[in-house]
N, C-alpha and C. Protein backbone atom coordinates (compact mmCIF):
# COMPACT_ATOMS: atom_id res chain seq x y z
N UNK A 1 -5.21 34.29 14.36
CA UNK A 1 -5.77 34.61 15.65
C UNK A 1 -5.30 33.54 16.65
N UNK A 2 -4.22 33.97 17.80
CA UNK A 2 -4.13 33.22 18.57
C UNK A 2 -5.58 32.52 19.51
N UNK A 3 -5.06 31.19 20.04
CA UNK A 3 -6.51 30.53 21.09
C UNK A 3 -5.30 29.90 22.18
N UNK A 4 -6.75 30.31 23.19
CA UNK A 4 -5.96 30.00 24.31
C UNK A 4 -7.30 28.60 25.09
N UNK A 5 -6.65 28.40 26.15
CA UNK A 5 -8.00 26.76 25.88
C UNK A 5 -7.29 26.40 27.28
N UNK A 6 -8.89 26.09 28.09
CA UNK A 6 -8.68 26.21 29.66
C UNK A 6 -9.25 24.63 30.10
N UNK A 7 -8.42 24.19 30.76
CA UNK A 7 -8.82 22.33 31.09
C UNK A 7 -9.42 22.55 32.53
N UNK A 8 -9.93 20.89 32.84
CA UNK A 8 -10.53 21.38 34.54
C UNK A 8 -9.56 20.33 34.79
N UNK A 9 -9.19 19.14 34.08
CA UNK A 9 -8.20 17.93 34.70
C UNK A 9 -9.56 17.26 34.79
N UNK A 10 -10.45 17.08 34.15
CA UNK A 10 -11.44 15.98 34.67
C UNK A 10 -11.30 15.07 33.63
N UNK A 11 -11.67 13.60 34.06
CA UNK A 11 -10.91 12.81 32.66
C UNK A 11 -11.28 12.42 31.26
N UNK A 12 -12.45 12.81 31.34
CA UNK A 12 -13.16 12.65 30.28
C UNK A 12 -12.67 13.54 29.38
N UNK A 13 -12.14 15.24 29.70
CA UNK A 13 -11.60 15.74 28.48
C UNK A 13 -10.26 15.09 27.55
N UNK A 14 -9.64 14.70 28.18
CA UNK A 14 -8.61 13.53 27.39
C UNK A 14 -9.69 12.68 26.07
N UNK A 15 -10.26 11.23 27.34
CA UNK A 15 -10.98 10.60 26.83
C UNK A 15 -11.80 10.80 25.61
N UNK A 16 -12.63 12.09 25.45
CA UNK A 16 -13.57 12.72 24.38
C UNK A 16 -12.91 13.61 23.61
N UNK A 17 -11.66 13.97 23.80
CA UNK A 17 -10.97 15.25 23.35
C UNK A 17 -11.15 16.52 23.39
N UNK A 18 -11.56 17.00 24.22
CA UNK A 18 -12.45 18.50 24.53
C UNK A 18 -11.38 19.46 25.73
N UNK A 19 -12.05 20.89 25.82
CA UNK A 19 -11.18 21.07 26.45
C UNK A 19 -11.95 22.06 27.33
N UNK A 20 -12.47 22.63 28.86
CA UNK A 20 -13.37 23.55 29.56
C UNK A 20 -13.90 24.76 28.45
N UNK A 21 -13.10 25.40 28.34
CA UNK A 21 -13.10 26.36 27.64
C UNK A 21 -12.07 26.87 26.60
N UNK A 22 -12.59 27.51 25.68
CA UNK A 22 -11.56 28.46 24.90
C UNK A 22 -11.78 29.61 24.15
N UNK A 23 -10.87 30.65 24.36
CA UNK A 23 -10.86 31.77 23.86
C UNK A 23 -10.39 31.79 22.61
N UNK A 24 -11.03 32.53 21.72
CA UNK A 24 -10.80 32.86 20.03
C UNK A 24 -11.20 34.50 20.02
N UNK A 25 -9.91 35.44 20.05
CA UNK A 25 -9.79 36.70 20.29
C UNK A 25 -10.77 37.07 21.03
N UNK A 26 -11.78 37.60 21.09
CA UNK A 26 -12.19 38.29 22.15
C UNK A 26 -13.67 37.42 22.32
N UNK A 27 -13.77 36.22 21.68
CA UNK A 27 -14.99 35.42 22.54
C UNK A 27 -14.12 33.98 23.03
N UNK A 28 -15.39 34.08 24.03
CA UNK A 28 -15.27 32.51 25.21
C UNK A 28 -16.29 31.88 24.93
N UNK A 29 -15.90 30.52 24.49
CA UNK A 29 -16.86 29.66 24.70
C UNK A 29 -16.53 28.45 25.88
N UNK A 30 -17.33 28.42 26.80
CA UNK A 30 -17.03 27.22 27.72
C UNK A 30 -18.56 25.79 27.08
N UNK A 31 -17.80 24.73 27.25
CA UNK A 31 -18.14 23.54 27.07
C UNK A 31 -19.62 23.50 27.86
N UNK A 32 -20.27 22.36 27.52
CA UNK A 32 -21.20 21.60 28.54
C UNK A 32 -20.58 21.37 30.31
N UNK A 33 -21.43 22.41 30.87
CA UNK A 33 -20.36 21.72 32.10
C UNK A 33 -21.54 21.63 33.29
N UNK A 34 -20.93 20.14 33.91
CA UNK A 34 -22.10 19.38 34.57
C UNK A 34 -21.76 19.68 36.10
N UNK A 35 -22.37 19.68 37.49
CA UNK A 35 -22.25 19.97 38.48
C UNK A 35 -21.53 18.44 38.76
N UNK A 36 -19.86 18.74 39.02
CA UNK A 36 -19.34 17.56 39.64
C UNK A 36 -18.89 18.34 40.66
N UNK A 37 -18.44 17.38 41.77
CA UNK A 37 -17.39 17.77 42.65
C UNK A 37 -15.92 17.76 42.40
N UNK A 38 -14.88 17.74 43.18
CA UNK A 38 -13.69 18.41 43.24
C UNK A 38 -13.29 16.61 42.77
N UNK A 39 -13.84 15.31 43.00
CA UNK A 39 -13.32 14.64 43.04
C UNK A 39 -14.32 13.70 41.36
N UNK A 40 -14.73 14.65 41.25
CA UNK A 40 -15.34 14.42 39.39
C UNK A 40 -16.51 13.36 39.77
N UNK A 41 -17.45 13.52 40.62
CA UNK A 41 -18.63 12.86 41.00
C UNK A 41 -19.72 13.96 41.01
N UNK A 42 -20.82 13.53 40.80
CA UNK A 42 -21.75 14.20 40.93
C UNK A 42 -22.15 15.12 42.15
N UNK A 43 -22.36 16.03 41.74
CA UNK A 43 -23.03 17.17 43.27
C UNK A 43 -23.96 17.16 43.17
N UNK A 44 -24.23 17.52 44.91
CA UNK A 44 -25.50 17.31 45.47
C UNK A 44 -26.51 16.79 44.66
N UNK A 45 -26.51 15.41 44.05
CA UNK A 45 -27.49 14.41 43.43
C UNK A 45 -28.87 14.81 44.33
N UNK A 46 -30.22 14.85 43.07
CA UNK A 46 -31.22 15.41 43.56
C UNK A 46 -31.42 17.40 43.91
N UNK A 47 -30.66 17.72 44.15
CA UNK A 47 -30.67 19.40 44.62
C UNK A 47 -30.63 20.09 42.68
N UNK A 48 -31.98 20.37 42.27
CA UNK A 48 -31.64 21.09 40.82
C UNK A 48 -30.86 22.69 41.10
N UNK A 49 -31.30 23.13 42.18
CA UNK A 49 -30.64 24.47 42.27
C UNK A 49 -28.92 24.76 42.41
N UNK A 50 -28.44 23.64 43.65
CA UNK A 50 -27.42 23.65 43.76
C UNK A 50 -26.79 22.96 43.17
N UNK A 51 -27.19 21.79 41.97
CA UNK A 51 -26.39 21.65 40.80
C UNK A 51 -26.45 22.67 39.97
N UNK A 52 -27.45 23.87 39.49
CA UNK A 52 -27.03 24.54 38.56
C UNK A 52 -25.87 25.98 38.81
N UNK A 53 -26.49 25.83 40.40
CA UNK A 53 -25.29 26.47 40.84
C UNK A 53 -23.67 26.27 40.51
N UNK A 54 -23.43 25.12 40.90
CA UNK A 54 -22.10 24.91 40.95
C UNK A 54 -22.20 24.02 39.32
N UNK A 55 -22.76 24.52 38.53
CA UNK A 55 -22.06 24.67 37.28
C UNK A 55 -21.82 25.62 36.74
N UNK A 56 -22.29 26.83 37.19
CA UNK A 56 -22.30 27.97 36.51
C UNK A 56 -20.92 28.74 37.43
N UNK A 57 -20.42 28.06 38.80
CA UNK A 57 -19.42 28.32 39.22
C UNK A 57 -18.19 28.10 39.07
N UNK A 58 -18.18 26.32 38.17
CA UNK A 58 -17.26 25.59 37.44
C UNK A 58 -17.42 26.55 36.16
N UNK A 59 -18.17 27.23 35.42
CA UNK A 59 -18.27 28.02 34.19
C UNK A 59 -17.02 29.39 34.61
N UNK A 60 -17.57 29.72 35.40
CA UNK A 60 -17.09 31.46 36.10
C UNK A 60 -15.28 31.26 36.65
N UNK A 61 -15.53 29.56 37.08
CA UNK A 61 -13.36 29.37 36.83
C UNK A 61 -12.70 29.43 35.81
N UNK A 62 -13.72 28.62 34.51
CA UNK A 62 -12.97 28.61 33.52
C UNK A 62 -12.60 30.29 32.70
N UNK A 63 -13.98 30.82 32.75
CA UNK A 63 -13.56 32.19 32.48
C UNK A 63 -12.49 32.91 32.83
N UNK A 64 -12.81 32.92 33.77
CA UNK A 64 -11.80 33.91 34.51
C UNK A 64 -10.07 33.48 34.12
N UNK A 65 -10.26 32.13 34.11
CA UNK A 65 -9.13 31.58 33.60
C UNK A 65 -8.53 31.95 32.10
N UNK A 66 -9.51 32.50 31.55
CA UNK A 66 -9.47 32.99 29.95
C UNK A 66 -9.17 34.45 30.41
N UNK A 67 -9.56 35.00 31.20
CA UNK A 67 -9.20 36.62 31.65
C UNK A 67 -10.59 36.81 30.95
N UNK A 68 -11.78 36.64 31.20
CA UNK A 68 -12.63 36.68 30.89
C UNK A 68 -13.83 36.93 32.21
N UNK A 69 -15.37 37.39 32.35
CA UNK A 69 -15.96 37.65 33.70
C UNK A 69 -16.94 37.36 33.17
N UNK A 70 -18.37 37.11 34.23
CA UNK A 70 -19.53 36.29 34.14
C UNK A 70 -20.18 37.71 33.27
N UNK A 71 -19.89 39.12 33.48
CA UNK A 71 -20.61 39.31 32.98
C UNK A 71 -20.84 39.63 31.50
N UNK A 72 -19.82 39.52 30.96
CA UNK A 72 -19.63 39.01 29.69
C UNK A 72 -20.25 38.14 28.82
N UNK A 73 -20.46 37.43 29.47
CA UNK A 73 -21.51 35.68 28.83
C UNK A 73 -22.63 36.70 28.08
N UNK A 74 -22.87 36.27 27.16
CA UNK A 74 -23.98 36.90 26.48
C UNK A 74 -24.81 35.77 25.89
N UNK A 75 -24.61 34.52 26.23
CA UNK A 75 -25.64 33.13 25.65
C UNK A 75 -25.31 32.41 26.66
N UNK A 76 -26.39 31.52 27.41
CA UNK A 76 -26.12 30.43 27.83
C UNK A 76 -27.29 29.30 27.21
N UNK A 77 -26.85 28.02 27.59
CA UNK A 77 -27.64 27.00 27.15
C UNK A 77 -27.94 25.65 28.18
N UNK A 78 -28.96 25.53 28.93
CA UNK A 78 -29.42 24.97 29.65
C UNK A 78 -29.85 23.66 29.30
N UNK A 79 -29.20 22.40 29.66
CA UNK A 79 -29.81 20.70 29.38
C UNK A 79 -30.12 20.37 30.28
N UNK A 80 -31.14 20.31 31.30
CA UNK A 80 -31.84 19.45 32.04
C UNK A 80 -32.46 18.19 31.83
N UNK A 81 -32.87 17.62 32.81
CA UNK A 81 -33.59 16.31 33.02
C UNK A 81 -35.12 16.26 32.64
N UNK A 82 -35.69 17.32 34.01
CA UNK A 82 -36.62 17.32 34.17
C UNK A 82 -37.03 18.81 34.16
N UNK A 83 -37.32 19.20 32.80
CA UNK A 83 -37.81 20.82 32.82
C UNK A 83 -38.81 21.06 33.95
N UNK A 84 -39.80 20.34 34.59
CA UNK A 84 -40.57 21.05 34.91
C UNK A 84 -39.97 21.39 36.34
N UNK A 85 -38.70 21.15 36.71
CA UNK A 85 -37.88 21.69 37.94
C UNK A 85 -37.01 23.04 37.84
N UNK A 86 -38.27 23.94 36.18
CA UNK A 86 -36.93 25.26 35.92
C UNK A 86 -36.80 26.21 36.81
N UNK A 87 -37.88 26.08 37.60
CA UNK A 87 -38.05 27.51 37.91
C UNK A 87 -36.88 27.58 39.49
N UNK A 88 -36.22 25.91 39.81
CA UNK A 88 -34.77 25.45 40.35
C UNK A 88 -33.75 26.31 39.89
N UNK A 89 -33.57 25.95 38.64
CA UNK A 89 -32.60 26.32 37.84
C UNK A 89 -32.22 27.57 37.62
N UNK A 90 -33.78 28.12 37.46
CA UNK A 90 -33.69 29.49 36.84
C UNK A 90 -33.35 30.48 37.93
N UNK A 91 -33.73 29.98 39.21
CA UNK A 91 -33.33 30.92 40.41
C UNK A 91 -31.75 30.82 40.34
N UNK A 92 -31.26 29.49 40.49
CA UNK A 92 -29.72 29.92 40.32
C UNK A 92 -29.16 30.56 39.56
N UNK A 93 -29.54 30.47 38.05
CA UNK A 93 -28.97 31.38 36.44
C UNK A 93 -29.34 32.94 36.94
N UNK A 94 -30.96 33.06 37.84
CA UNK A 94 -30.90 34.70 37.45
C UNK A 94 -30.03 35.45 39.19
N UNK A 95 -29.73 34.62 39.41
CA UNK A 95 -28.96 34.64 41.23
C UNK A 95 -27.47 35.29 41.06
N UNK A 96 -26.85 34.42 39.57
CA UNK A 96 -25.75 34.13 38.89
C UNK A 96 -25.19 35.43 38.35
N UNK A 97 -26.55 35.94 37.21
CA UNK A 97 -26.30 36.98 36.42
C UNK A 97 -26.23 38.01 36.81
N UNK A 98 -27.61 37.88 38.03
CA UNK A 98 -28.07 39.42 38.28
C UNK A 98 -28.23 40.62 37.33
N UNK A 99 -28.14 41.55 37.54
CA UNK A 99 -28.35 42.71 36.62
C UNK A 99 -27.57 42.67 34.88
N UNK A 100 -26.69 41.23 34.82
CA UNK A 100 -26.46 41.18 33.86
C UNK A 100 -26.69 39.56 32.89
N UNK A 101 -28.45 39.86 32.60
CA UNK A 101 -28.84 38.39 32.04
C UNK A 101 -28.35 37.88 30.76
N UNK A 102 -28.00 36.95 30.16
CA UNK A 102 -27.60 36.75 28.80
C UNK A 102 -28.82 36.25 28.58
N UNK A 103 -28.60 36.03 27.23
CA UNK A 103 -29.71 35.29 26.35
C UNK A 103 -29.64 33.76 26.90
N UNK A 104 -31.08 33.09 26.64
CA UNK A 104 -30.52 31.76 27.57
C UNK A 104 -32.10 30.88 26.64
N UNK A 105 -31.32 29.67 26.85
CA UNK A 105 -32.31 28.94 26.40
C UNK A 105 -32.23 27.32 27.47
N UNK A 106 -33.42 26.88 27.97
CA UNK A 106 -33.70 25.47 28.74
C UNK A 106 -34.44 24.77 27.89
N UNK A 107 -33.61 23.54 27.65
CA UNK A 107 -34.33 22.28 26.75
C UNK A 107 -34.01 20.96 27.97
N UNK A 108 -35.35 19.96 27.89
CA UNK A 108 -35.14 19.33 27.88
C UNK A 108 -34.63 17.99 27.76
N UNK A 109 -33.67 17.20 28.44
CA UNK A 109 -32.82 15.92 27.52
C UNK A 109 -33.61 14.40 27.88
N UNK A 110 -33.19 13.23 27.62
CA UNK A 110 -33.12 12.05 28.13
C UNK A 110 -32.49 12.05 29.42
N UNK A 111 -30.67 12.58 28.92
CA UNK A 111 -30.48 11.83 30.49
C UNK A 111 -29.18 12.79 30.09
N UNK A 112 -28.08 12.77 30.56
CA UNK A 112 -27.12 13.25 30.99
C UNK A 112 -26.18 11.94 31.03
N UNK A 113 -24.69 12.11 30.85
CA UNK A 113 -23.84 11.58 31.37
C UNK A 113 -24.16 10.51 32.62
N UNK A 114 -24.01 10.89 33.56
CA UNK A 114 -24.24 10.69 34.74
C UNK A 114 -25.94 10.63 35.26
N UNK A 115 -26.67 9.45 35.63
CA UNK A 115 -28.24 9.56 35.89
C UNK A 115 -28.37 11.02 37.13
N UNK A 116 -27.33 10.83 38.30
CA UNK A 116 -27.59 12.09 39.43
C UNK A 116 -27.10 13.20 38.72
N UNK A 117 -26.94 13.59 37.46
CA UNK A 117 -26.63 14.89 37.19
C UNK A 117 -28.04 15.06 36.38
N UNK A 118 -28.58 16.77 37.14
CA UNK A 118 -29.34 16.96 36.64
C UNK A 118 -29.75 18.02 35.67
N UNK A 119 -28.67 18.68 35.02
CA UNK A 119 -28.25 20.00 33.97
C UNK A 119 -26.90 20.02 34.12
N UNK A 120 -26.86 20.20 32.79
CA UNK A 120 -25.65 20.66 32.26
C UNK A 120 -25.65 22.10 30.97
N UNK A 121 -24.90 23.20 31.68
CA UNK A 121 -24.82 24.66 31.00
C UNK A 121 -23.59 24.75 30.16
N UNK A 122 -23.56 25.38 28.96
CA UNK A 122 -23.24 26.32 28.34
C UNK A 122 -22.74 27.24 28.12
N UNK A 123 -21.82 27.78 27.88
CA UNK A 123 -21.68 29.98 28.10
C UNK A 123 -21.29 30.23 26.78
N UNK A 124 -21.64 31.14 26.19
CA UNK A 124 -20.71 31.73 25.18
C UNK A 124 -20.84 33.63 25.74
N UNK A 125 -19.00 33.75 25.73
CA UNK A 125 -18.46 35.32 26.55
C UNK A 125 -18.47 36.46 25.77
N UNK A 126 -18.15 37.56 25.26
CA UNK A 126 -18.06 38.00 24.51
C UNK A 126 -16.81 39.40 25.58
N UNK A 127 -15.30 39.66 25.02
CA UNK A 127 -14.76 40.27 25.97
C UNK A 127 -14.38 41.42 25.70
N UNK A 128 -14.68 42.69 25.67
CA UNK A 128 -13.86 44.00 25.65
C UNK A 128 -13.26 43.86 25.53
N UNK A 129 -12.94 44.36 24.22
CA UNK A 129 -11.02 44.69 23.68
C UNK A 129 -10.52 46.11 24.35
């Protein structure tokens, strides 16, 4: 089974050896991916919504980059800071999905990478052959 395997250029995938995403025939799995900016810093530090936003938008490049679409995702997995800011989160994930929700799970962590990052998501795709 060919794999195909999608980078963002951020440097830590070198560093840790990882790679955004990758396809294994007709599923996607994308990595932990944290709300950075274009210049690999944290976004909007403090905002839980519009970090989970723009991770699930950094998720929806890598896909697509697999020839893959959001609505496909059939699991996601939610690491936050501070659960009791889900109902942040959860407006962006169900904003995201819309009419097409995956299975999803929010756990709480210690900390994250980064202290201003405040979740980091998950996807696993599943793609029409």
């Amino acid at each position: 089974m060919p794999f195909q395997r999608a980078f963002s250029g951020a440097p830590w995938e070198s560093q840790v050896g990882y790679c955004r995403a990758i396809r294994a025939g007709d599923h996607v799995y994308v990595t932990g991916t944290a709300a950075v900016d274009e210049k690999g810093n944290a976004f909007a530090p403090g905002d839980a919504y519009a970090q989970a936003r723009r991770c699930l938008e950094i998720i929806e490049r890598a896909l697509r980059e697999l020839g893959a679409d959001r609505a496909w995702v059939v699991r996601t997995r939610m690491f936050v800071t501070d659960i009791s800011r889900w109902q942040e989160y959860g407006k962006a994930h169900q904003e995201f999905f819309g009419a097409n929700p995956p299975a999803t799970t929010m756990v709480e962590v210690k900390s994250l990478i980064d202290p201003a990052m405040l979740i980091e998501i998950e996807a696993d795709a599943v793609c029409p052959m």
